[in-house]
PDB file of N, CA and C in Angstrom:
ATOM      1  N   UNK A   1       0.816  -1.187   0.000  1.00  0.00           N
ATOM      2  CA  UNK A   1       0.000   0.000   0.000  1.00  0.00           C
ATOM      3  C   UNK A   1       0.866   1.260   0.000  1.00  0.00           C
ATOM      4  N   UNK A   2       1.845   1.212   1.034  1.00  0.00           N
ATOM      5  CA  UNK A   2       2.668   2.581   1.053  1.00  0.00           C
ATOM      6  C   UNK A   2       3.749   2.932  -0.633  1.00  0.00           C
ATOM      7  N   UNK A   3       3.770   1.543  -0.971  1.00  0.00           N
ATOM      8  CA  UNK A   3       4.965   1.907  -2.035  1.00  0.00           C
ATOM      9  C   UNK A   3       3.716   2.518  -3.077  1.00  0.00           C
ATOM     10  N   UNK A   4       2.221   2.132  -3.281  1.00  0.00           N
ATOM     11  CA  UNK A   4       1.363   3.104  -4.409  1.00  0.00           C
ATOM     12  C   UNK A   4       1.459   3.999  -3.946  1.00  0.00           C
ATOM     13  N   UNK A   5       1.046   4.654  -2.358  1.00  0.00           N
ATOM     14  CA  UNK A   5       0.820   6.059  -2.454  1.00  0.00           C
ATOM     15  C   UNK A   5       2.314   6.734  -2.687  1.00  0.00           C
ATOM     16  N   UNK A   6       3.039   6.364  -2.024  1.00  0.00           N
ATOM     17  CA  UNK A   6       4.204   6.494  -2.730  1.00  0.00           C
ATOM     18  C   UNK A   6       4.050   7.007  -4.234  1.00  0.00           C
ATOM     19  N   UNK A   7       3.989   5.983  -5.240  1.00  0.00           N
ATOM     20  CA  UNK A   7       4.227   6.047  -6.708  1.00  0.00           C
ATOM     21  C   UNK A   7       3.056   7.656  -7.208  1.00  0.00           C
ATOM     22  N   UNK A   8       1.918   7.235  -6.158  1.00  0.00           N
ATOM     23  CA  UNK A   8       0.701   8.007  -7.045  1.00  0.00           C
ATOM     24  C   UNK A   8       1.354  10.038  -6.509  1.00  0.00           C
ATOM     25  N   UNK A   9       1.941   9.496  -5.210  1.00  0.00           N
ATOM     26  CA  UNK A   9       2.746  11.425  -5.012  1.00  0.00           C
ATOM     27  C   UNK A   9       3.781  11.703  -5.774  1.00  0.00           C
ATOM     28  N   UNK A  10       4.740  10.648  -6.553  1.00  0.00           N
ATOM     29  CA  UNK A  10       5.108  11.299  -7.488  1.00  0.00           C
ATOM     30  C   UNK A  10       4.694  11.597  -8.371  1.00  0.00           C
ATOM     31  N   UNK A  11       3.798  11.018  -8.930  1.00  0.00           N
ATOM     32  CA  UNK A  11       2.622  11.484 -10.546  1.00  0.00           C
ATOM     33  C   UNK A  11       2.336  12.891 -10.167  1.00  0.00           C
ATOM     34  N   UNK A  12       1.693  13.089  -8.853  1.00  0.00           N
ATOM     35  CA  UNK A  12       0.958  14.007  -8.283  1.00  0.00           C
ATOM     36  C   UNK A  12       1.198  15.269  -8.754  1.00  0.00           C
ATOM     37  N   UNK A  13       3.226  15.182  -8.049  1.00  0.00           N
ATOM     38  CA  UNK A  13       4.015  16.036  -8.073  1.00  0.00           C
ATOM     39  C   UNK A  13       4.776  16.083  -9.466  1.00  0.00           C
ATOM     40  N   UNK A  14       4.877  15.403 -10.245  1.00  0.00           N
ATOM     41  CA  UNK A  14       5.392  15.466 -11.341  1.00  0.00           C
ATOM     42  C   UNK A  14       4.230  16.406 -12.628  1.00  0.00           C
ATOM     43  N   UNK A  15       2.680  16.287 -12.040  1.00  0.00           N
ATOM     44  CA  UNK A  15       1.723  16.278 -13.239  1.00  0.00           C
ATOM     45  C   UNK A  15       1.694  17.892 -12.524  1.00  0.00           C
ATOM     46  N   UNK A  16       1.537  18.101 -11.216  1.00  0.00           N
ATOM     47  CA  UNK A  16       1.514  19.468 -10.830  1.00  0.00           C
ATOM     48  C   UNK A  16       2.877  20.381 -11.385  1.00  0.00           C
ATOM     49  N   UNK A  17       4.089  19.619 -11.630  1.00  0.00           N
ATOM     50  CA  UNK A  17       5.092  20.759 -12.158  1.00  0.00           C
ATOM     51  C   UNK A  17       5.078  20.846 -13.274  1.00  0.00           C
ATOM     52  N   UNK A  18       4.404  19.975 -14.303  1.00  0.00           N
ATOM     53  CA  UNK A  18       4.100  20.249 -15.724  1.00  0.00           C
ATOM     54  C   UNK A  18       3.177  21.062 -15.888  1.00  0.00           C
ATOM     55  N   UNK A  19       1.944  21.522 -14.974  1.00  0.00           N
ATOM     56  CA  UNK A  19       1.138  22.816 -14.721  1.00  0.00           C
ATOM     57  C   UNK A  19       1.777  23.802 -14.453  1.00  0.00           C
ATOM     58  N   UNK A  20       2.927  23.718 -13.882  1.00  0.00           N
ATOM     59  CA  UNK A  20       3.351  25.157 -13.306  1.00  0.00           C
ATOM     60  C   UNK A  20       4.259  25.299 -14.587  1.00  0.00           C
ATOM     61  N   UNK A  21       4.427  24.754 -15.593  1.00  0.00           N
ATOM     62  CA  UNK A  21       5.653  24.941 -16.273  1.00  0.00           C
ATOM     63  C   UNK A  21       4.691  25.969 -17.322  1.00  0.00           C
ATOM     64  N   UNK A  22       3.426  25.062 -17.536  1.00  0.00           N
ATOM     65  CA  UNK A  22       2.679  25.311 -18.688  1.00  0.00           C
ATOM     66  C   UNK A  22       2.311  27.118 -18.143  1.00  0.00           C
ATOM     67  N   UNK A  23       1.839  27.181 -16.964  1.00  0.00           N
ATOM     68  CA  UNK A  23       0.976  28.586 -16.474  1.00  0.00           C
ATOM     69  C   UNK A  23       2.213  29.803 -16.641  1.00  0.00           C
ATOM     70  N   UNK A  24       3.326  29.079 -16.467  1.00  0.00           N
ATOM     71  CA  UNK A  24       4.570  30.095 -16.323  1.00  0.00           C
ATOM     72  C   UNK A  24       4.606  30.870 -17.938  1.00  0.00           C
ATOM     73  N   UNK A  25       4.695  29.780 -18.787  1.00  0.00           N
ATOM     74  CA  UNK A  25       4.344  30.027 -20.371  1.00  0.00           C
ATOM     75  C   UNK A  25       3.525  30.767 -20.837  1.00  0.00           C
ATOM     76  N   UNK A  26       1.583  30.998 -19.997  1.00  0.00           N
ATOM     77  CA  UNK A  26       1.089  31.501 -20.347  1.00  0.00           C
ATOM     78  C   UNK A  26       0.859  32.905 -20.016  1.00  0.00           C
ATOM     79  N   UNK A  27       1.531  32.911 -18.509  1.00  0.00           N
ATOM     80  CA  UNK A  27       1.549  34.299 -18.108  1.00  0.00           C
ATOM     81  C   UNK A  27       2.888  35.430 -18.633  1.00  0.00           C
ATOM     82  N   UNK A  28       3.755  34.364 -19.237  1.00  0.00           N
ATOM     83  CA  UNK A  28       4.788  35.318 -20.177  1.00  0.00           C
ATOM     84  C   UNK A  28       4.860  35.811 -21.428  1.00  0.00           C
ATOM     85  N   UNK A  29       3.717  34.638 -22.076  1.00  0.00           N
ATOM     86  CA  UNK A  29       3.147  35.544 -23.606  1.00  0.00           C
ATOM     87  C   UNK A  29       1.928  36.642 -22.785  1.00  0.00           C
ATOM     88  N   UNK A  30       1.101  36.936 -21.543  1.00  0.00           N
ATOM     89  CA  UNK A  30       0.327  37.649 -21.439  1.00  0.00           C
ATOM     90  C   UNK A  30       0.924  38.892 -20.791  1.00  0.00           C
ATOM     91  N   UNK A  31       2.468  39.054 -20.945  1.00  0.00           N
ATOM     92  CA  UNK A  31       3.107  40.137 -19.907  1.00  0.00           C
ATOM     93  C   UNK A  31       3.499  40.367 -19.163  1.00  0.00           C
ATOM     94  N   UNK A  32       3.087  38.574 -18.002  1.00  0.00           N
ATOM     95  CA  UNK A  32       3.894  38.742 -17.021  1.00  0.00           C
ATOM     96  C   UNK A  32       5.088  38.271 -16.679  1.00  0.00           C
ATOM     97  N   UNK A  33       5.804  38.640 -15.637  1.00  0.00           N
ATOM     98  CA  UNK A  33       7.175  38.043 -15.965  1.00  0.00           C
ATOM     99  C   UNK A  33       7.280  37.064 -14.937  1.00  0.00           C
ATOM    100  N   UNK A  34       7.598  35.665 -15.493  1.00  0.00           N
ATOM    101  CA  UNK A  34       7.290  34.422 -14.768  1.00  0.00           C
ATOM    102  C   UNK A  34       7.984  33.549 -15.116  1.00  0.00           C
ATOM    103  N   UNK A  35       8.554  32.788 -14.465  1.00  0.00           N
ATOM    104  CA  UNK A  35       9.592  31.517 -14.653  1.00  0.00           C
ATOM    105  C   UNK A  35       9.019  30.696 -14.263  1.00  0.00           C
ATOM    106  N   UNK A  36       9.480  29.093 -14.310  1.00  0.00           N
ATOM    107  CA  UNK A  36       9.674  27.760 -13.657  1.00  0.00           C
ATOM    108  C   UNK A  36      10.986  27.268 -13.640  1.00  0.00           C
ATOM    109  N   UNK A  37      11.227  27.020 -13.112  1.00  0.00           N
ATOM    110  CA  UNK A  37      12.463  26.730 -13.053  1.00  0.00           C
ATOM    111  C   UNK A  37      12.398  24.900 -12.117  1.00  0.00           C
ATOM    112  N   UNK A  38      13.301  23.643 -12.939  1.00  0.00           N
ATOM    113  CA  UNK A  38      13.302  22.426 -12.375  1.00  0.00           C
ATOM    114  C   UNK A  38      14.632  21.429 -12.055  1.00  0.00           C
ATOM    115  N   UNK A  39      14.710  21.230 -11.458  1.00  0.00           N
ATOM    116  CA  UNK A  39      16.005  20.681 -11.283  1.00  0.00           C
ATOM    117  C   UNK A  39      16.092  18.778 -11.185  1.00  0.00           C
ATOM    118  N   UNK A  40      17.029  18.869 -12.480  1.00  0.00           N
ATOM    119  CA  UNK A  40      16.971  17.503 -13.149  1.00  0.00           C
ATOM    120  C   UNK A  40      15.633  17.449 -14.352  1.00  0.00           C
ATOM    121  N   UNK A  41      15.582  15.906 -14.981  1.00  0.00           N
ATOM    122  CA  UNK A  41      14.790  15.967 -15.837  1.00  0.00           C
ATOM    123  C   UNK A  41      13.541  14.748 -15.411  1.00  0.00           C
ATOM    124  N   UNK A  42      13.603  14.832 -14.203  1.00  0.00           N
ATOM    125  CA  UNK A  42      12.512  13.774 -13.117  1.00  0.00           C
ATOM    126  C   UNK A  42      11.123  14.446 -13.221  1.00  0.00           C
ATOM    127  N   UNK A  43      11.586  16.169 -13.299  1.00  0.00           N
ATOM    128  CA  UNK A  43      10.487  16.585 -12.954  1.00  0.00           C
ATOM    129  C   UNK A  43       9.588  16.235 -11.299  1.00  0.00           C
ATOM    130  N   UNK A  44      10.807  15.976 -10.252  1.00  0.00           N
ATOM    131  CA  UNK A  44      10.097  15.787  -9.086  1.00  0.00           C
ATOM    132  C   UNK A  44      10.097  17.252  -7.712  1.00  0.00           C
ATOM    133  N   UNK A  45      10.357  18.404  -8.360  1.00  0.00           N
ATOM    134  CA  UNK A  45      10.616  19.321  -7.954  1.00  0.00           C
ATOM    135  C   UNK A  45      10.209  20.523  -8.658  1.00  0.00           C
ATOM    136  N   UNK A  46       9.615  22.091  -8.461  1.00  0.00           N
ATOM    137  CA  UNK A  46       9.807  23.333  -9.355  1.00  0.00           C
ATOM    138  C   UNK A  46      10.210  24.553  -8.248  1.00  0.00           C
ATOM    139  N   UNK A  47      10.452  25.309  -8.873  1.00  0.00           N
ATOM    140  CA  UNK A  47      10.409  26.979  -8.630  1.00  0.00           C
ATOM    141  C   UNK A  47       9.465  27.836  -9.445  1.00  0.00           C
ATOM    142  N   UNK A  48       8.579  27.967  -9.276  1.00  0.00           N
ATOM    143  CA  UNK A  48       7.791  29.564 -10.238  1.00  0.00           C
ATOM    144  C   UNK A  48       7.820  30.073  -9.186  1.00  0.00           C
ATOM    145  N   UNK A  49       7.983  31.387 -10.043  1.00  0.00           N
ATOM    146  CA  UNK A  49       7.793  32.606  -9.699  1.00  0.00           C
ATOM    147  C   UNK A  49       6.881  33.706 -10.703  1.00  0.00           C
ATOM    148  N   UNK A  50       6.239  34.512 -10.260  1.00  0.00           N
ATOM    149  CA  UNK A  50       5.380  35.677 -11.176  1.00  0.00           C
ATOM    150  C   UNK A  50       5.097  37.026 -10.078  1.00  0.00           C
ATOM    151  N   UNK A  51       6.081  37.562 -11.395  1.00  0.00           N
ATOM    152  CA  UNK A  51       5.422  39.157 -10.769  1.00  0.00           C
ATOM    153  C   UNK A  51       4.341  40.270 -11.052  1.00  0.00           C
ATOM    154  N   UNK A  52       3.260  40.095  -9.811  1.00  0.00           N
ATOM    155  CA  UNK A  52       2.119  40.587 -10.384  1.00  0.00           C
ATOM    156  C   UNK A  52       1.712  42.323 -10.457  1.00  0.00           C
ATOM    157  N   UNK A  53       3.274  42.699 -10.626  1.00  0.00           N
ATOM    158  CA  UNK A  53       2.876  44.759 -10.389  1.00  0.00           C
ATOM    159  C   UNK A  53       4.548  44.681  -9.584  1.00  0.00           C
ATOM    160  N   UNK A  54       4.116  45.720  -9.647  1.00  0.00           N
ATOM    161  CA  UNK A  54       5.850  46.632  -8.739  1.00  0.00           C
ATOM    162  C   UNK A  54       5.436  46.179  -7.462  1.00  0.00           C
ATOM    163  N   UNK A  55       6.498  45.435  -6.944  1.00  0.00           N
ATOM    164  CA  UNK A  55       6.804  44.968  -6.106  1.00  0.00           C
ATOM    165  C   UNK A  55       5.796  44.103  -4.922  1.00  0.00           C
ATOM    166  N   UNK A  56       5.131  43.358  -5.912  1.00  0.00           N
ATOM    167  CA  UNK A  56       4.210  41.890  -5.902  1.00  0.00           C
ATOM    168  C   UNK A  56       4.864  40.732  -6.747  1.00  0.00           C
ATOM    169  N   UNK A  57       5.057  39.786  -5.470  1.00  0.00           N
ATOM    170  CA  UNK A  57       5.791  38.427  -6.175  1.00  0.00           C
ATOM    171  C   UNK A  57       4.885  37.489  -5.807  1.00  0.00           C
ATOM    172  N   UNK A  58       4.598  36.641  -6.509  1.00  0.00           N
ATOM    173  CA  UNK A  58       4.009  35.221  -5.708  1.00  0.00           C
ATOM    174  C   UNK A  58       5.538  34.224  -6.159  1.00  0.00           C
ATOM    175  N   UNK A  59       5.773  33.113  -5.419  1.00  0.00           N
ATOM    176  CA  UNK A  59       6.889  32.207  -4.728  1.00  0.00           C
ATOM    177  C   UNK A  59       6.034  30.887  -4.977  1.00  0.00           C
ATOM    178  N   UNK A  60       5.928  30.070  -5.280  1.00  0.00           N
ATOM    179  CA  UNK A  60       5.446  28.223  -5.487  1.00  0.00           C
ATOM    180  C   UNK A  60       6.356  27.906  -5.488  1.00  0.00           C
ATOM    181  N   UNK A  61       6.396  26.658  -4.454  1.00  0.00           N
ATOM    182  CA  UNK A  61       7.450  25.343  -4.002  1.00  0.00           C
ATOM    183  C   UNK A  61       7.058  24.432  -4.519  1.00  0.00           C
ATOM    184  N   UNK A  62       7.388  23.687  -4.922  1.00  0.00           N
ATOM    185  CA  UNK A  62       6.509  22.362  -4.764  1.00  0.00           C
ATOM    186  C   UNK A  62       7.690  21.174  -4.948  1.00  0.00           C
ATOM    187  N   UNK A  63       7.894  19.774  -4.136  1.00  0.00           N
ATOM    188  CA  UNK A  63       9.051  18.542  -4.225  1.00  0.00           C
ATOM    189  C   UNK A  63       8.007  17.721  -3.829  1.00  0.00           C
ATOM    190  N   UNK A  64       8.787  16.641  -3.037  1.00  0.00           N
ATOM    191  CA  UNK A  64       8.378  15.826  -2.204  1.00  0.00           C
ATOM    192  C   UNK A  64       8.088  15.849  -0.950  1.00  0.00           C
ATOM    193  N   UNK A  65       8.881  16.700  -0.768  1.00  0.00           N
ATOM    194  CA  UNK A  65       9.396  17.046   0.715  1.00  0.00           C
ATOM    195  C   UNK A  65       8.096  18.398   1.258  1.00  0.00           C
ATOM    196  N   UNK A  66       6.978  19.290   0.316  1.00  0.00           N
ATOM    197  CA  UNK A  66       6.076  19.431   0.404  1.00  0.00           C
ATOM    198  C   UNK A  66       5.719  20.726  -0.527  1.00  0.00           C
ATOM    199  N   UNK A  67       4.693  21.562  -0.166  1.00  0.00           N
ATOM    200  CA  UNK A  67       4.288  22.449  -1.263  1.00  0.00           C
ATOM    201  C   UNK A  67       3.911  23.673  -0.860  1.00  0.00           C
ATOM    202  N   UNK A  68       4.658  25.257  -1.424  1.00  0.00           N
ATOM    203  CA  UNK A  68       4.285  26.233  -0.421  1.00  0.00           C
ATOM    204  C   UNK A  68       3.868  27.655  -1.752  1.00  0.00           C
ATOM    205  N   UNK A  69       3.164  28.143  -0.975  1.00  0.00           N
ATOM    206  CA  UNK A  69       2.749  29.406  -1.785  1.00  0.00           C
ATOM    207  C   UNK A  69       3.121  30.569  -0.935  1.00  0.00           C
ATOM    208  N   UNK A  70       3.842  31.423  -1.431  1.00  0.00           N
ATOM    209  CA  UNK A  70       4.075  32.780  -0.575  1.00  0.00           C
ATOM    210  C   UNK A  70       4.460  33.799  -1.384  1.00  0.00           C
ATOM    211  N   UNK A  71       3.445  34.610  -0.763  1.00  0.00           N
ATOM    212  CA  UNK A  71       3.038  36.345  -1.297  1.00  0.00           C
ATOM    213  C   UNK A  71       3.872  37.302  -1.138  1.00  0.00           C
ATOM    214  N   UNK A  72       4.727  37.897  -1.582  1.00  0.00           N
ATOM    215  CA  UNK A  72       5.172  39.075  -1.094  1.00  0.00           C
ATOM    216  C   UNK A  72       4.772  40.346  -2.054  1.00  0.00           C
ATOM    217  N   UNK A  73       5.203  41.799  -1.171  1.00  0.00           N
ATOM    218  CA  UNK A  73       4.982  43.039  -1.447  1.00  0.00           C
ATOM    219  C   UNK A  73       6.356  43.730  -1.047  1.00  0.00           C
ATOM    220  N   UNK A  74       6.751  44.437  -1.579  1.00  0.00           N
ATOM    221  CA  UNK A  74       7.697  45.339  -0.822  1.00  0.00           C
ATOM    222  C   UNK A  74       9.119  44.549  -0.206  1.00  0.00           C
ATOM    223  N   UNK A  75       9.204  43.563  -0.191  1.00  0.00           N
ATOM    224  CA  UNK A  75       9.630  42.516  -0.120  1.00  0.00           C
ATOM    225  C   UNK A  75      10.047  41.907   1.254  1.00  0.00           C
ATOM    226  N   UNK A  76       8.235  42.370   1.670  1.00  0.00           N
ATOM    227  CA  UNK A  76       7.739  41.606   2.997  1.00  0.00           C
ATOM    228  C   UNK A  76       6.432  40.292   2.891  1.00  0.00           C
ATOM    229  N   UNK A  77       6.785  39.542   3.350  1.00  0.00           N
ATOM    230  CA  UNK A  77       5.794  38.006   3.310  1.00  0.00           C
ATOM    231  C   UNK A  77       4.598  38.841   3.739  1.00  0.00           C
ATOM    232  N   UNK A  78       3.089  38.797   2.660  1.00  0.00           N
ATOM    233  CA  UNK A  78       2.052  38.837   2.988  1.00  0.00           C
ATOM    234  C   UNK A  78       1.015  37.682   3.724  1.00  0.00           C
ATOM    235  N   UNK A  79       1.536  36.542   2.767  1.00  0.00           N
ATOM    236  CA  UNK A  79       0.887  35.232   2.765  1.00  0.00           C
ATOM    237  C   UNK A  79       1.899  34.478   2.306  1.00  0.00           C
ATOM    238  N   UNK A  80       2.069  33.275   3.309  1.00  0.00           N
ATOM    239  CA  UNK A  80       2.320  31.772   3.297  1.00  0.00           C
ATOM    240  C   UNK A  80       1.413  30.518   3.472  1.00  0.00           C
ATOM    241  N   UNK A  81       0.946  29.795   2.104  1.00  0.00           N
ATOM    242  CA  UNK A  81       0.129  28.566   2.604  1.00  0.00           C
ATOM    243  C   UNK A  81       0.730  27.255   2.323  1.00  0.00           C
ATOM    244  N   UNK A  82       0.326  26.371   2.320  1.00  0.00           N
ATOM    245  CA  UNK A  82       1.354  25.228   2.481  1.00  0.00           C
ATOM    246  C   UNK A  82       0.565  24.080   1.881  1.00  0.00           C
ATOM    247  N   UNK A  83       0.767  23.042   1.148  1.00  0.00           N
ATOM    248  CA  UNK A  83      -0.434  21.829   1.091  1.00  0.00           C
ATOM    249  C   UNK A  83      -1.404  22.030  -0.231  1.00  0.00           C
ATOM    250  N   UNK A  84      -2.627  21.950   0.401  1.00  0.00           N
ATOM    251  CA  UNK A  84      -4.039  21.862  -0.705  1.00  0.00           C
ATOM    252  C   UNK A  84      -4.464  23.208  -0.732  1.00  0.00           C
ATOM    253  N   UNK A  85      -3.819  24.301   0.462  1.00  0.00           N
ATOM    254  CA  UNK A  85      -4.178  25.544   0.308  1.00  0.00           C
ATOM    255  C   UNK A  85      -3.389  25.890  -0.420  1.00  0.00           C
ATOM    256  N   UNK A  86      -1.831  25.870  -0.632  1.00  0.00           N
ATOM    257  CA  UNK A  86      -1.506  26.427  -1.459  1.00  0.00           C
ATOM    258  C   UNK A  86      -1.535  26.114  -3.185  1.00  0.00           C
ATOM    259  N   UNK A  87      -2.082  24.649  -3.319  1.00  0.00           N
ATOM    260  CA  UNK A  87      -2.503  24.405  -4.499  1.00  0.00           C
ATOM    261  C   UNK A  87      -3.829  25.061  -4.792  1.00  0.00           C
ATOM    262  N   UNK A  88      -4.842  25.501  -3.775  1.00  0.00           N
ATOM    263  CA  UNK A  88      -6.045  26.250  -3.864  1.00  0.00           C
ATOM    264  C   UNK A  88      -5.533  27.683  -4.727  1.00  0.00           C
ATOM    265  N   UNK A  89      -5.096  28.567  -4.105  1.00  0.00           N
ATOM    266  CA  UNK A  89      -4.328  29.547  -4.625  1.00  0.00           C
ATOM    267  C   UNK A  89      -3.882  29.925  -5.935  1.00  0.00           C
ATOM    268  N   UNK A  90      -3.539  28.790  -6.388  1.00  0.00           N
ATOM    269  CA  UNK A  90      -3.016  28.897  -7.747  1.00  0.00           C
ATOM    270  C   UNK A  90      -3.826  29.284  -8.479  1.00  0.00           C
ATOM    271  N   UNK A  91      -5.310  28.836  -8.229  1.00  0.00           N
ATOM    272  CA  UNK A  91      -6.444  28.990  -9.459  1.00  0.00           C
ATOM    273  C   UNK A  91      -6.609  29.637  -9.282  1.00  0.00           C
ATOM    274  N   UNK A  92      -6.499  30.573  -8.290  1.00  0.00           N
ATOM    275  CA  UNK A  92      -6.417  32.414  -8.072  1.00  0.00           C
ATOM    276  C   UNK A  92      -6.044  33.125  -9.328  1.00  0.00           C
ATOM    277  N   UNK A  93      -4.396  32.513  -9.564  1.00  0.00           N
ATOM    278  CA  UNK A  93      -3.148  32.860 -10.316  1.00  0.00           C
ATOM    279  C   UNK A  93      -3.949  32.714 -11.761  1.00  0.00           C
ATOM    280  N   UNK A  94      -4.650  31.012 -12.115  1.00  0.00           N
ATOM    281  CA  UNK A  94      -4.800  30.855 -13.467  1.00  0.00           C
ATOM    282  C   UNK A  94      -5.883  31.775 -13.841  1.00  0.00           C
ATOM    283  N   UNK A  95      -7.164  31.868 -12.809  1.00  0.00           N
ATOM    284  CA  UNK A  95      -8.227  33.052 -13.536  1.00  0.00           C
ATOM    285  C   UNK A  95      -7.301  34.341 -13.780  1.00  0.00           C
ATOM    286  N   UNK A  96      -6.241  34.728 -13.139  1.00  0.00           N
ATOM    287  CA  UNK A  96      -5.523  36.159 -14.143  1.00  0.00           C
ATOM    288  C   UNK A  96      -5.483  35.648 -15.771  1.00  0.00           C
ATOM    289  N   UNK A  97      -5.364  34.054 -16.354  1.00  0.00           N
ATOM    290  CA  UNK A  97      -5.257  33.801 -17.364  1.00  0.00           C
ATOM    291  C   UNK A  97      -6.534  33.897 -17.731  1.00  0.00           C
ATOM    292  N   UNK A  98      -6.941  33.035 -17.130  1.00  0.00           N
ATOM    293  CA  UNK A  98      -8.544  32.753 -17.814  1.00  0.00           C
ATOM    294  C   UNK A  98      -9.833  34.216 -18.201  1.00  0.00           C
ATOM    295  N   UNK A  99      -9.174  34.885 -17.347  1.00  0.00           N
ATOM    296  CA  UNK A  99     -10.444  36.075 -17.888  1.00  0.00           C
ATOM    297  C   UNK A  99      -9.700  36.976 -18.170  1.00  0.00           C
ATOM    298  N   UNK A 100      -8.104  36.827 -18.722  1.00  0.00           N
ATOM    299  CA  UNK A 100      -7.546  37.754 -19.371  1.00  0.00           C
ATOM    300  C   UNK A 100      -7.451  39.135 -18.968  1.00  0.00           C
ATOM    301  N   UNK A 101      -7.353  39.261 -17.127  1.00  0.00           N
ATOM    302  CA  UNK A 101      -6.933  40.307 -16.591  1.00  0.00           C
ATOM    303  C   UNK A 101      -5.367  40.906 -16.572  1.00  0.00           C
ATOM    304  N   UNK A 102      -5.401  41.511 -16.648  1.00  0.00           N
ATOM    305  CA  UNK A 102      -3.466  42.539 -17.748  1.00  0.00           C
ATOM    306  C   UNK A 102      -2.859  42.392 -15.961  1.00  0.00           C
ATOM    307  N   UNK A 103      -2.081  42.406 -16.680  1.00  0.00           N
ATOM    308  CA  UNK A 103      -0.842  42.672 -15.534  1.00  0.00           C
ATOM    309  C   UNK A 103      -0.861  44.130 -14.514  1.00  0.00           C
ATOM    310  N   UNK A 104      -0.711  44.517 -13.429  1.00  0.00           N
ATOM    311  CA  UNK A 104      -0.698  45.489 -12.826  1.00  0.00           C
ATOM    312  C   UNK A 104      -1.759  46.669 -13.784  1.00  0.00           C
ATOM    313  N   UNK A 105      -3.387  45.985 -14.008  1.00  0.00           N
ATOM    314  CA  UNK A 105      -4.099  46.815 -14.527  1.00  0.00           C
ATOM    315  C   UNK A 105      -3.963  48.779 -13.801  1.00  0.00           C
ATOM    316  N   UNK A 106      -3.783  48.749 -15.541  1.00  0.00           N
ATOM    317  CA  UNK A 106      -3.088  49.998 -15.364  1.00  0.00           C
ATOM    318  C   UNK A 106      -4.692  50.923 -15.519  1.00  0.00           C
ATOM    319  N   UNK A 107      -4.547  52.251 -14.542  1.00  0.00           N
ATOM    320  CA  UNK A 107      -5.518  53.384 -14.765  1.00  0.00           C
ATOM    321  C   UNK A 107      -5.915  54.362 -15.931  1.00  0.00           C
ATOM    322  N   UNK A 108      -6.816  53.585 -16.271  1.00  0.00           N
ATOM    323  CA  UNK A 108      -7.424  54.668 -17.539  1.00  0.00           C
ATOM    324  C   UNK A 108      -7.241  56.057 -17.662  1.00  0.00           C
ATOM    325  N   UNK A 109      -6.907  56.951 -18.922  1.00  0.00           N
ATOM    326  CA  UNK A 109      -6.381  58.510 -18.885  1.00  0.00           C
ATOM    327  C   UNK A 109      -7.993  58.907 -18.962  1.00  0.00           C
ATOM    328  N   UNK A 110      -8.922  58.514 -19.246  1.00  0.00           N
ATOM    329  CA  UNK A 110     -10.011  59.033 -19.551  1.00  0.00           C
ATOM    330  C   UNK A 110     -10.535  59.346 -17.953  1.00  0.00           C
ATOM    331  N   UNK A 111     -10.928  58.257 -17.086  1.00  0.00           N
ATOM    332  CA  UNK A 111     -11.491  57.817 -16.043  1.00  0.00           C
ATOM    333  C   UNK A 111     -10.377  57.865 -15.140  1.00  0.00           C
ATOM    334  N   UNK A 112      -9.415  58.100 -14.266  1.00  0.00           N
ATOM    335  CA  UNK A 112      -8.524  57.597 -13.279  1.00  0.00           C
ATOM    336  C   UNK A 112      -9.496  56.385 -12.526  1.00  0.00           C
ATOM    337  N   UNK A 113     -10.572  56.410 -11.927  1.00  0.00           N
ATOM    338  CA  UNK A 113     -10.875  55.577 -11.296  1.00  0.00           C
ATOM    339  C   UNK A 113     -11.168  54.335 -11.545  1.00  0.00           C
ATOM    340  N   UNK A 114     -11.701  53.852 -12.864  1.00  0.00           N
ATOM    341  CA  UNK A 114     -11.450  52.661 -13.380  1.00  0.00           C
ATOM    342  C   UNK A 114     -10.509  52.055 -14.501  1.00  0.00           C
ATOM    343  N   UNK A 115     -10.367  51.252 -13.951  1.00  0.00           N
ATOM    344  CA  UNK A 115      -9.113  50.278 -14.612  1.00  0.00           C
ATOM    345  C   UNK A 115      -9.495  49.576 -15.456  1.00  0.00           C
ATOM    346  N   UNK A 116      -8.526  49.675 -16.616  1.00  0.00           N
ATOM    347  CA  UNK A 116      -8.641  49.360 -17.766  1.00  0.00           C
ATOM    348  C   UNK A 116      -8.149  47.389 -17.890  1.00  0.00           C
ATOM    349  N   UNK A 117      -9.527  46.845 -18.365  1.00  0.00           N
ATOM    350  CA  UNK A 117      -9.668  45.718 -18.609  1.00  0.00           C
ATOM    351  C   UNK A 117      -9.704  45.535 -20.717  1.00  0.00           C
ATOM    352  N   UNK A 118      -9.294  43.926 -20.235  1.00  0.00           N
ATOM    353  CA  UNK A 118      -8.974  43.748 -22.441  1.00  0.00           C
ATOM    354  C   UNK A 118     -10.629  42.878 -22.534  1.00  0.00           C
TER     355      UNK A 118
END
């Protein structure tokens, strides 16, 4: 029993860093500036990173050893989650893809008060 769950957390973790590789891709043709970064070709480990505005980073861990999401500003920790929360989070990250919200939506010259959506 332990050697499947075993086998099925590496799929887990291997199928989750081929997501982060793919989201890193999509948020850099949409403007933002975002890496993955993996070490070896196991694929049992990543680094992304994306910066969402001047001086907003989001941080994703993810190995074996476990899985972390952390927020910064200013380049002070807003938020740290860890686990299924920090895989929760992410889909935070992908609706910036999915409804095609711009990067550090910038303020309309017409309106200052609303922000200009595509």
């Amino acid at each position: 029993m332990f050697i499947r769950l075993a086998q099925q957390h590496r799929q887990f973790v291997k199928d989750l860093v081929m997501n982060l590789q793919a989201l890193a891709i999509v948020l850099e043709n949409r403007g933002y500036l975002a890496s993955c970064y993996t070490c070896g070709g196991q694929m049992n480990s990543a680094s992304f990173m994306v910066s969402l505005g001047e001086n907003h980073l989001i941080r994703f861990l993810v190995s074996d050893y476990g899985i972390t999401w952390t927020e910064m500003r200013d380049d002070r920790e807003l938020m740290k989650l860890e686990g299924a929360e920090a895989i929760a989070q992410l889909q935070d990250l992908a609706n910036l893809v999915k409804y095609q919200i711009e990067p550090s939506a910038s303020v309309s010259r017409e309106n200052p008060n609303e922000a200009q959506t595509v």
